[in-house]
C-alpha atoms as a PDB file:
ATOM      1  CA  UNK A   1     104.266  87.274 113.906  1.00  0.00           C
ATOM      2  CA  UNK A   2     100.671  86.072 115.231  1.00  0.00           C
ATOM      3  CA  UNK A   3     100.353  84.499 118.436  1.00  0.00           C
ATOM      4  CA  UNK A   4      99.804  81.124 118.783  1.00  0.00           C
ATOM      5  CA  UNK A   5      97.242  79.771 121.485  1.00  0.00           C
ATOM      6  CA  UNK A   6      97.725  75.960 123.033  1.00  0.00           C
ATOM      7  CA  UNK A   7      94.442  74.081 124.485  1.00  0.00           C
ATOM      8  CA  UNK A   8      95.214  74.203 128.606  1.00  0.00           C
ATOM      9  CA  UNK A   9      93.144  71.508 129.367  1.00  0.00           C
ATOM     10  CA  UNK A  10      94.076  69.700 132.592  1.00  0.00           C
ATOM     11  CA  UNK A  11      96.660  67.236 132.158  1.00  0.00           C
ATOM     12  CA  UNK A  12      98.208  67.960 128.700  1.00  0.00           C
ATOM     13  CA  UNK A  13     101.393  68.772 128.315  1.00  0.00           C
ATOM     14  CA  UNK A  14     102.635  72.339 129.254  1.00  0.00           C
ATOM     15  CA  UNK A  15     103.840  72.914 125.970  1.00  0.00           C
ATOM     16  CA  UNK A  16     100.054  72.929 124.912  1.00  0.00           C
ATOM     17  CA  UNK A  17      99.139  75.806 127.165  1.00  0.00           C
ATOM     18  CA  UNK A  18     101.310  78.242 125.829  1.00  0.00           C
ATOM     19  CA  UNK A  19      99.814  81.305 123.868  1.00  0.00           C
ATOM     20  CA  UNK A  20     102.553  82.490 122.278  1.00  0.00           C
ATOM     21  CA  UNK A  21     103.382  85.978 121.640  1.00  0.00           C
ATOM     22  CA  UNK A  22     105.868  87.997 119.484  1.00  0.00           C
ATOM     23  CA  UNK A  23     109.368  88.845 120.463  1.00  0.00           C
ATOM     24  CA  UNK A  24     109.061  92.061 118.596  1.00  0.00           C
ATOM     25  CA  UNK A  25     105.720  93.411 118.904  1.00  0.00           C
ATOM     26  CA  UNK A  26     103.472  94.004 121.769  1.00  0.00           C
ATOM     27  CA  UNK A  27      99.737  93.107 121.525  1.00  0.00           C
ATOM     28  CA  UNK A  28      97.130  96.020 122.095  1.00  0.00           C
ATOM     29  CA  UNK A  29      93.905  95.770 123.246  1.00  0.00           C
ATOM     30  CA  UNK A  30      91.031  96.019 120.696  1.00  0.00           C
ATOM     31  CA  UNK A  31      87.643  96.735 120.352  1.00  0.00           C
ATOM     32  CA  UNK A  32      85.767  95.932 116.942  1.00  0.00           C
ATOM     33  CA  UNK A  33      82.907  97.183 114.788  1.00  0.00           C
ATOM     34  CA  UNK A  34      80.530  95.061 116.081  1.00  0.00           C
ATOM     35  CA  UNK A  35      81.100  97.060 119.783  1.00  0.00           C
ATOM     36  CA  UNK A  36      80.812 100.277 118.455  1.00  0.00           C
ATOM     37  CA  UNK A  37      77.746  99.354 117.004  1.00  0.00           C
ATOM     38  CA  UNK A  38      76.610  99.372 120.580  1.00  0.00           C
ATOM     39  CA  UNK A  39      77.514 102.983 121.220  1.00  0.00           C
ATOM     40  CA  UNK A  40      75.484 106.048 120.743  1.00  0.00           C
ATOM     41  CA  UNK A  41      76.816 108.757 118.334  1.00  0.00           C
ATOM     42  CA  UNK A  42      79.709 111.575 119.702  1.00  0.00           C
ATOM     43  CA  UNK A  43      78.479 114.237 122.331  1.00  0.00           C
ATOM     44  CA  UNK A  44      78.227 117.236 119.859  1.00  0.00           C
ATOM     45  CA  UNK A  45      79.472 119.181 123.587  1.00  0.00           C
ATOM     46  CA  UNK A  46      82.941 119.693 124.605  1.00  0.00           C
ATOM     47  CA  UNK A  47      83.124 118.142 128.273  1.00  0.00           C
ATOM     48  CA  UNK A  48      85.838 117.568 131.036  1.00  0.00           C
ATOM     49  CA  UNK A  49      86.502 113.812 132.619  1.00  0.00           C
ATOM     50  CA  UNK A  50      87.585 114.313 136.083  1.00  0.00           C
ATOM     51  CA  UNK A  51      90.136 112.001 137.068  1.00  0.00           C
ATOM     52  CA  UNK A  52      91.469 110.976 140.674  1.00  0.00           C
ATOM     53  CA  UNK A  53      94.721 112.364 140.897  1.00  0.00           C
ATOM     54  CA  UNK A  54      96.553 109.089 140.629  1.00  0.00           C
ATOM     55  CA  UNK A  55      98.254 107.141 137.954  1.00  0.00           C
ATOM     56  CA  UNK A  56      99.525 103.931 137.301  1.00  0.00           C
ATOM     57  CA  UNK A  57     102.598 102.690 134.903  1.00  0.00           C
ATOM     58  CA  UNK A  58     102.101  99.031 134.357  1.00  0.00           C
ATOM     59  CA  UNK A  59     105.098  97.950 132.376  1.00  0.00           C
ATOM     60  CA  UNK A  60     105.039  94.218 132.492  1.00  0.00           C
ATOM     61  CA  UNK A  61     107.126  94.649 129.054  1.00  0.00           C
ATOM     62  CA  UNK A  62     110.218  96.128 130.930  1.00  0.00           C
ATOM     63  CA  UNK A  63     111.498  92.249 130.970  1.00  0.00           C
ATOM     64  CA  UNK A  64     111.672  91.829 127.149  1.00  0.00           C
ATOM     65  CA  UNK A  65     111.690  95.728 126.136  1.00  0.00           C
ATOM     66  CA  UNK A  66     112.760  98.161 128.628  1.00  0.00           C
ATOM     67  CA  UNK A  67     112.591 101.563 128.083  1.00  0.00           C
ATOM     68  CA  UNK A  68     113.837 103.919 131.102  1.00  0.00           C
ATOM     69  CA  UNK A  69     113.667 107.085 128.934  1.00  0.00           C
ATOM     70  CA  UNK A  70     109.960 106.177 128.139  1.00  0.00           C
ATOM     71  CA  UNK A  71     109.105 105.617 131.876  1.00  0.00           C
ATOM     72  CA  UNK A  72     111.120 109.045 133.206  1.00  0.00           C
ATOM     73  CA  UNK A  73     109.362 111.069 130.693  1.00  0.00           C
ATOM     74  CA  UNK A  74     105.550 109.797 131.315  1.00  0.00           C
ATOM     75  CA  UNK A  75     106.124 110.233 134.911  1.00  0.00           C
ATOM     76  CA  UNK A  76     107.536 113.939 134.867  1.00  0.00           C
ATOM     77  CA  UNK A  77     104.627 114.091 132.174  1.00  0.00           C
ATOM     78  CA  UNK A  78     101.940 113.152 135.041  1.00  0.00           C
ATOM     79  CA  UNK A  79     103.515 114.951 137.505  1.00  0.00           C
ATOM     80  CA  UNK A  80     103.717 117.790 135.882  1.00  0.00           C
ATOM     81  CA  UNK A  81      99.850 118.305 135.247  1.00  0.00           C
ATOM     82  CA  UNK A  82      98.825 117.076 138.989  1.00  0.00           C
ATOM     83  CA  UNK A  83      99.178 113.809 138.904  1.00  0.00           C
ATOM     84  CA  UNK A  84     100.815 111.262 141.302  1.00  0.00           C
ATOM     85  CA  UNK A  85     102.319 108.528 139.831  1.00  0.00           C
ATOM     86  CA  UNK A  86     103.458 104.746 140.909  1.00  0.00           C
ATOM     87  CA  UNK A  87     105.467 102.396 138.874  1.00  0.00           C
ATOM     88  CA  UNK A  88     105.140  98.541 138.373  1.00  0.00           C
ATOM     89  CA  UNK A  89     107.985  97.336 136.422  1.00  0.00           C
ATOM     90  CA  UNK A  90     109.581  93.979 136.415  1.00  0.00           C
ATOM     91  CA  UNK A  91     108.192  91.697 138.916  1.00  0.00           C
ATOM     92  CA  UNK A  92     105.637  93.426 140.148  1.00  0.00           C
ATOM     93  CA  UNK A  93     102.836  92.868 137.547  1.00  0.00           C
ATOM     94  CA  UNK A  94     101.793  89.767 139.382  1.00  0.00           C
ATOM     95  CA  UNK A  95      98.182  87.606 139.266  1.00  0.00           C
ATOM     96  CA  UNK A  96      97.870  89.165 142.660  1.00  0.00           C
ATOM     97  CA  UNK A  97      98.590  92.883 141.396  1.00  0.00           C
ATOM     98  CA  UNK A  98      95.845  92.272 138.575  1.00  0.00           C
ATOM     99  CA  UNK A  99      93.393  91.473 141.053  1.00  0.00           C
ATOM    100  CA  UNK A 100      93.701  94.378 143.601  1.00  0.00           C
ATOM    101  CA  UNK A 101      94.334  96.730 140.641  1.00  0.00           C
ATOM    102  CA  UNK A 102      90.524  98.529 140.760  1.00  0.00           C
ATOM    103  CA  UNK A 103      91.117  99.067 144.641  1.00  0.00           C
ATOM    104  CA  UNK A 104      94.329 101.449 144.022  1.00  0.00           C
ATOM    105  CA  UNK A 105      92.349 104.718 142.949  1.00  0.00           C
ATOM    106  CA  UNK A 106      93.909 105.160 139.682  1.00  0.00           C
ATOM    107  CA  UNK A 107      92.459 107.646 138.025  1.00  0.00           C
ATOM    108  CA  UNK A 108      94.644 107.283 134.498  1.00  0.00           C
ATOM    109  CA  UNK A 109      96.499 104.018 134.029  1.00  0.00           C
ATOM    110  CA  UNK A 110      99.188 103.326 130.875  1.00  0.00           C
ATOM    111  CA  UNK A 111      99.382  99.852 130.463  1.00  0.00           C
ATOM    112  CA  UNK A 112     102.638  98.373 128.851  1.00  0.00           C
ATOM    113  CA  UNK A 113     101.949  94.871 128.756  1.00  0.00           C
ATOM    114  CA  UNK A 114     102.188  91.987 126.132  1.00  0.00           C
ATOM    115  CA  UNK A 115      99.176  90.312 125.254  1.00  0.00           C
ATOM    116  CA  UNK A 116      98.538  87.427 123.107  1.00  0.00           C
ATOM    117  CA  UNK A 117      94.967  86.398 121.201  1.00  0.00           C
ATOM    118  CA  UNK A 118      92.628  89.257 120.177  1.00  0.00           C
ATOM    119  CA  UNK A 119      92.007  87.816 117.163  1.00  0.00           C
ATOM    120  CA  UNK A 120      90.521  84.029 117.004  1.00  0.00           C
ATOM    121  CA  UNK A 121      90.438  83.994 120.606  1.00  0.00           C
ATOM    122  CA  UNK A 122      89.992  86.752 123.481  1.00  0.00           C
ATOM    123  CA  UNK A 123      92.611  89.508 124.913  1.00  0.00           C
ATOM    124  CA  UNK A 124      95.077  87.910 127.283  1.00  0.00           C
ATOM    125  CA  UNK A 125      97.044  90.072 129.500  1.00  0.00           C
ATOM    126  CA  UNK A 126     100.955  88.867 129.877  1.00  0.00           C
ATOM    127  CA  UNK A 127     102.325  89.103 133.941  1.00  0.00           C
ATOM    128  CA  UNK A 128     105.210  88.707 135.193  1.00  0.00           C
ATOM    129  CA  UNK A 129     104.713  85.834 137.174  1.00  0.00           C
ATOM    130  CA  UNK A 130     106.316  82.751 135.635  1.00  0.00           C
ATOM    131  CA  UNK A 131     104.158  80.483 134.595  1.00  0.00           C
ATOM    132  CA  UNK A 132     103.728  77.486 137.648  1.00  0.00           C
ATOM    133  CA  UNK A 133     101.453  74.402 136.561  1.00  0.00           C
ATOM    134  CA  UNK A 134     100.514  74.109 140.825  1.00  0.00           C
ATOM    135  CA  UNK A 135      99.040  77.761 141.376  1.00  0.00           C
ATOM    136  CA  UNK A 136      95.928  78.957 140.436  1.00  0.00           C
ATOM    137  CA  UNK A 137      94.576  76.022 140.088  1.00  0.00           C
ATOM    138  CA  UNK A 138      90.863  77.188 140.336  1.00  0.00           C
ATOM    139  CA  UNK A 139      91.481  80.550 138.210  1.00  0.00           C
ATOM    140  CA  UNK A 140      92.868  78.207 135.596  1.00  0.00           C
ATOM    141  CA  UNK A 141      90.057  75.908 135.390  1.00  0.00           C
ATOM    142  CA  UNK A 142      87.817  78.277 134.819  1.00  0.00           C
ATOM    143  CA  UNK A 143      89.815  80.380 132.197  1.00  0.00           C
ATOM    144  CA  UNK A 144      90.232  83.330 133.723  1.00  0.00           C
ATOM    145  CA  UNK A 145      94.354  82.708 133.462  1.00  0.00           C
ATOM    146  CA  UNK A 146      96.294  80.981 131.032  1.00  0.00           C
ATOM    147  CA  UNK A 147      99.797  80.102 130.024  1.00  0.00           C
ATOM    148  CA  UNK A 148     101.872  82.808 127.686  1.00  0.00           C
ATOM    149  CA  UNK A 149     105.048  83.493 126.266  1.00  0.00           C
ATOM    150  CA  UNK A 150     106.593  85.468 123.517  1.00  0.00           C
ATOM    151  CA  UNK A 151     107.726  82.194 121.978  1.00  0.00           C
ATOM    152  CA  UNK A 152     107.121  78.039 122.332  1.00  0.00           C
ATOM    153  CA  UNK A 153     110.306  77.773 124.834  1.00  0.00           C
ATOM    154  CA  UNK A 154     110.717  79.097 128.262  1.00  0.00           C
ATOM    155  CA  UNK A 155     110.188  81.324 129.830  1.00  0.00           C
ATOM    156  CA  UNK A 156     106.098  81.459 130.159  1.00  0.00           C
ATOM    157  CA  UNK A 157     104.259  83.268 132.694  1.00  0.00           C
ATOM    158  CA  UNK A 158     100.734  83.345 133.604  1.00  0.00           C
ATOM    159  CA  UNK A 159      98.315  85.778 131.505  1.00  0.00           C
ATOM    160  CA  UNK A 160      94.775  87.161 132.553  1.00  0.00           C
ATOM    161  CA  UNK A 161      91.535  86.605 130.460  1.00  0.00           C
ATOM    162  CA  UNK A 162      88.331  88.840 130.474  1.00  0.00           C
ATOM    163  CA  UNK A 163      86.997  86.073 133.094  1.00  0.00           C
ATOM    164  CA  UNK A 164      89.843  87.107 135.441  1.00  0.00           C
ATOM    165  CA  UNK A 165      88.641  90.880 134.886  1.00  0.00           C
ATOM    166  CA  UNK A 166      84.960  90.223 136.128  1.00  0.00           C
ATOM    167  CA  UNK A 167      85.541  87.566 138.298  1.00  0.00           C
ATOM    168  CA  UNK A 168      88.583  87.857 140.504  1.00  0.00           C
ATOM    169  CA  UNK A 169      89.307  91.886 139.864  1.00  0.00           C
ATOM    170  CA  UNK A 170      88.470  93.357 143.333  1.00  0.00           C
ATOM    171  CA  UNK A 171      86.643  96.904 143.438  1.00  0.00           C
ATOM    172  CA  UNK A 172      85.720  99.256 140.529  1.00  0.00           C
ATOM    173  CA  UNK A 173      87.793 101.111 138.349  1.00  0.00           C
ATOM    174  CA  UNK A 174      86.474 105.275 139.392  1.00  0.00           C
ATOM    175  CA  UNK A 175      86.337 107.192 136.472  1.00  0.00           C
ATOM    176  CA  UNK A 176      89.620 105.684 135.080  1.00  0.00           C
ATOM    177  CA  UNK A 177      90.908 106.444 131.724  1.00  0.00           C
ATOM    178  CA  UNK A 178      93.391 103.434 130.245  1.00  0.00           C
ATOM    179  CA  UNK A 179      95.891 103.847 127.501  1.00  0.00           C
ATOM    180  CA  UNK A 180      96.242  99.869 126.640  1.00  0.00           C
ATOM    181  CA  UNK A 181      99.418 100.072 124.624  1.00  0.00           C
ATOM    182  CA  UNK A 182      99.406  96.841 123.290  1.00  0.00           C
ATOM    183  CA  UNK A 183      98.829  95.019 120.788  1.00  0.00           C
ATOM    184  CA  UNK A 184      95.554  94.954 118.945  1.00  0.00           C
ATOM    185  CA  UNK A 185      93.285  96.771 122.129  1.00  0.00           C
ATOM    186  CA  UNK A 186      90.331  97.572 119.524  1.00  0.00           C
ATOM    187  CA  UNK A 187      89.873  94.225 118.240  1.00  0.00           C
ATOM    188  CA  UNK A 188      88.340  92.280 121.649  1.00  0.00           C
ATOM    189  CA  UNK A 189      85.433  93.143 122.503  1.00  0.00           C
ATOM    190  CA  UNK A 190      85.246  90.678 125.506  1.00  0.00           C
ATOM    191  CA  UNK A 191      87.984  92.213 127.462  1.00  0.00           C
ATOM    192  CA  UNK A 192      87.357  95.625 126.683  1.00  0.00           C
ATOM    193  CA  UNK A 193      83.238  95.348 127.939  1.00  0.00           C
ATOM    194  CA  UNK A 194      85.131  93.381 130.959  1.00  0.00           C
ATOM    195  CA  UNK A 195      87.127  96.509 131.647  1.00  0.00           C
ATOM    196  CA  UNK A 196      84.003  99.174 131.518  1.00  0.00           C
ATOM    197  CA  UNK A 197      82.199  96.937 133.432  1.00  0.00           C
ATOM    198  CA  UNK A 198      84.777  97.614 135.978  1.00  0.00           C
ATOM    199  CA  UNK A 199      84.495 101.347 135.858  1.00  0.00           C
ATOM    200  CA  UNK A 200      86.673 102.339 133.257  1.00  0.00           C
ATOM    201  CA  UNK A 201      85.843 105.258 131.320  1.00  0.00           C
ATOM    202  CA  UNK A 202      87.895 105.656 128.609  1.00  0.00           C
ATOM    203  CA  UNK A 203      89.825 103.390 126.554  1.00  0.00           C
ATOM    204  CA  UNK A 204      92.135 103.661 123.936  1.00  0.00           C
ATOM    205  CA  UNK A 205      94.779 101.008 122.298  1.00  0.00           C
ATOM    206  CA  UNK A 206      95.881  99.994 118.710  1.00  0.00           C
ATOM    207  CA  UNK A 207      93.724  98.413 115.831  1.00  0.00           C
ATOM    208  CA  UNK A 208      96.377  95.908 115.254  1.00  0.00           C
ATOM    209  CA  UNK A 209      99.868  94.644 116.261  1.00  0.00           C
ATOM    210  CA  UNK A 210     102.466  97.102 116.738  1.00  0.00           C
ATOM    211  CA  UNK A 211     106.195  97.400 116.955  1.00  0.00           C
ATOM    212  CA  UNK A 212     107.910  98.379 120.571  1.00  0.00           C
ATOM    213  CA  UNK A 213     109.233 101.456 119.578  1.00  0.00           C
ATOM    214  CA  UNK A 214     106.575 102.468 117.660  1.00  0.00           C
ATOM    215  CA  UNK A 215     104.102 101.923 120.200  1.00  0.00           C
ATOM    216  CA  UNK A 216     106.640 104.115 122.944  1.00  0.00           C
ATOM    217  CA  UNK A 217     106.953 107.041 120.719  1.00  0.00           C
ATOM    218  CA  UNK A 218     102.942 107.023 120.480  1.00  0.00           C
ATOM    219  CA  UNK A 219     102.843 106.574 124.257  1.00  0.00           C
ATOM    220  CA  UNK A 220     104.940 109.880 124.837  1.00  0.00           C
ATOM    221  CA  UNK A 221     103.299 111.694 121.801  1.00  0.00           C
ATOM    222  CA  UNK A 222      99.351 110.829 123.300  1.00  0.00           C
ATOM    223  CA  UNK A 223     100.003 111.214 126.655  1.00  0.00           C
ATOM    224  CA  UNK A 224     101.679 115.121 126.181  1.00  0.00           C
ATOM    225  CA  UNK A 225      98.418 116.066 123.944  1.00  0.00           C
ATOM    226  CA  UNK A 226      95.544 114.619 126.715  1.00  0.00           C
ATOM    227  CA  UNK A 227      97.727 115.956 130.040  1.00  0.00           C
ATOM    228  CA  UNK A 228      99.877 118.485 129.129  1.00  0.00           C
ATOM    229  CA  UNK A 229      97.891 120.207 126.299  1.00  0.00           C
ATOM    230  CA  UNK A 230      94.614 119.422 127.631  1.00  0.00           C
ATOM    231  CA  UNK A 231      93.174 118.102 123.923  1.00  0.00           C
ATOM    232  CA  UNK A 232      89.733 116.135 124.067  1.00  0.00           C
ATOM    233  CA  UNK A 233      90.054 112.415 123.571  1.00  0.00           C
ATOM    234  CA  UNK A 234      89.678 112.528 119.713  1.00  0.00           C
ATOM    235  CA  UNK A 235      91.764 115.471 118.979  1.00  0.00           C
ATOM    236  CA  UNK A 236      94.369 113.932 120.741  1.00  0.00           C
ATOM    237  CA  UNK A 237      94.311 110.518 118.766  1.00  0.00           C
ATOM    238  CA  UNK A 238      94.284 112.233 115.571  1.00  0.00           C
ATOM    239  CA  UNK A 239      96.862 114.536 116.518  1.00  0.00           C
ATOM    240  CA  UNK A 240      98.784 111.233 117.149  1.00  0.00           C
ATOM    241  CA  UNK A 241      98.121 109.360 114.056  1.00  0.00           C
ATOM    242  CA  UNK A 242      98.928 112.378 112.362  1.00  0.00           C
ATOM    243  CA  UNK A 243     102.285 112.915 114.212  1.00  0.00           C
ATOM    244  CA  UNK A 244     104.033 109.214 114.434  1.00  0.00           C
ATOM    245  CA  UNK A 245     101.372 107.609 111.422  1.00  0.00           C
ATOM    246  CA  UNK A 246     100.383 104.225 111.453  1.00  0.00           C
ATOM    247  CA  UNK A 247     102.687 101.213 112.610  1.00  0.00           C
ATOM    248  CA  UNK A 248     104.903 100.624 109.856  1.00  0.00           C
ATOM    249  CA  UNK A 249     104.909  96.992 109.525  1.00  0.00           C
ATOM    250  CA  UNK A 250     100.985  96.472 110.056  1.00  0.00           C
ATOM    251  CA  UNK A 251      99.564  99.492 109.177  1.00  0.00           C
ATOM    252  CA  UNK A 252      97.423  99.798 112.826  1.00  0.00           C
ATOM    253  CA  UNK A 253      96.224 102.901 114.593  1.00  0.00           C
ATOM    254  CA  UNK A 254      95.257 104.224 117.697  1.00  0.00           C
ATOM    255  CA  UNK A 255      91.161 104.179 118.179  1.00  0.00           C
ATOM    256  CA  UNK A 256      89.262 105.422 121.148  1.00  0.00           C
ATOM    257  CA  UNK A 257      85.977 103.750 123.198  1.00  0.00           C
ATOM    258  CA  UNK A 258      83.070 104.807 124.075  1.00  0.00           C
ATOM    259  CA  UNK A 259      83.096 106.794 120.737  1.00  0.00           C
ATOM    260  CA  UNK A 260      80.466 109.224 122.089  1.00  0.00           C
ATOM    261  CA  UNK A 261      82.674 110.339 124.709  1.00  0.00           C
ATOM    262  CA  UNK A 262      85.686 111.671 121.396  1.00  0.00           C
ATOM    263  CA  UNK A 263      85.191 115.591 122.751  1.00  0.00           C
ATOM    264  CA  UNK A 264      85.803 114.996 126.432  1.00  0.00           C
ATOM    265  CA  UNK A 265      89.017 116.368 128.070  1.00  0.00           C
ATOM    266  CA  UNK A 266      90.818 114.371 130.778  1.00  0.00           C
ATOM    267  CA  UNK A 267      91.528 116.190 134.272  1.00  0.00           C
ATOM    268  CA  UNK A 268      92.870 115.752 137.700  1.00  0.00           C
ATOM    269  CA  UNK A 269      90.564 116.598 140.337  1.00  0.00           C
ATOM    270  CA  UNK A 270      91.236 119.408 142.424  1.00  0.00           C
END
């Protein structure tokens, strides 16, 4: 189902400020041809990515889509190869949490997040703040949020734009790797460049929509090969593909940013 974005000028009716997402599928994060364009060709030299020994669950989806098996088994996943790990589930991925989200130390992050746009229109992070037409008054004049849903009826919540990643994100991102599983990460290049301009230092997501479940099982099958296993960044997303294939209904797969940085390894820092 394609999302559907509403004009949020001032004054219309709410119902006209709604991006729309699916009920079914999550939205991923994507960055296109034209950005890798930009990017210098893979490091022929095998190299590690030290990571601070944090990491962040960001499951914004556990409203519409829980999955407590998913969550148990990324965190004893983290644990296991030295990292620490804090959870943001229901009601916690807030406007506010968005914007003090650089300042944590995260050194890996998994975000589990709707999204909505990515296609005609840029990346849009769901919350899980419901939507209120008096907040954020500023922030929404100046697009860095919006009004989403997974549908045109309640309940909508407020969803971050590339603007609200350079302009109201506090701090850097320090070596951070992101696993954006969502829908159609490698097809926006405005909030992807938003996020490395933050610090971020690698980034991988989906080249198109993807189903839930598909998207979990990819989660658990990724996450084992880069931590556990140790695999550089590309042998661990073709290792993927190869394992769970492409998304069933729309055919996506899982891509990796900066391209030149395919034979790094991901580590904790001693």
């Amino acid at each position: 189902m394609k999302e559907k974005t509403r004009s949020d000028e001032k004054g219309r009716k709410l119902k006209d400020r709604i991006v729309a997402g699916s009920t079914i599928i999550l939205c991923i994060l994507s960055v296109g041809v034209g950005f890798y364009a930009l990017l210098s060709h893979p490091s022929m030299t095998e190299e590690n990515l030290t990571l601070p020994k944090k990491a962040a669950i960001v499951d914004q989806l556990s409203q519409t889509e829980p999955n407590e098996t998913l969550v148990q088994i990324c965190t004893e996943t983290l644990q296991t190869a030295g990292f620490s790990v804090d959870y943001y589930g229901d009601g916690d991925v807030t406007v506010d949490f968005y914007k003090h989200l650089p300042q944590q130390g995260y050194g890996l992050i998994i975000f589990r997040v709707h999204s909505a746009g990515a296609v005609e229109k840029p990346l849009y992070l769901f919350t899980s703040e419901c939507f209120d037409a008096s907040k954020y008054d500023y922030e929404h004049r100046t697009g860095q949020i919006v009004c989403v849903g997974i549908s045109e009826t309640l309940p909508y919540w407020f969803g971050i734009t590339p603007q609200f990643v350079r302009r109201s994100m506090q701090g850097k991102f320090e070596n951070t790797a992101i696993l954006m599983m969502t829908c159609s990460g490698m097809a926006d290049v405005e909030m992807a460049g938003a996020l490395f301009e933050k610090g971020a230092s690698i980034y991988i997501s989906w080249t198109g929509s993807v189903n839930a479940d598909h998207n979990d099982h990819a989660t658990l099958v990724i996450l084992h090969e880069l931590v556990t296993k140790r695999q550089t960044i590309a042998q661990a997303v073709a290792y993927t593909i190869n394992k769970v294939g492409p998304d069933p209904t729309f055919q996506s797969h899982l891509e990796w940013c900066p391209f030149e940085r395919g034979d790094y390894t991901i580590l904790p820092c001693d």
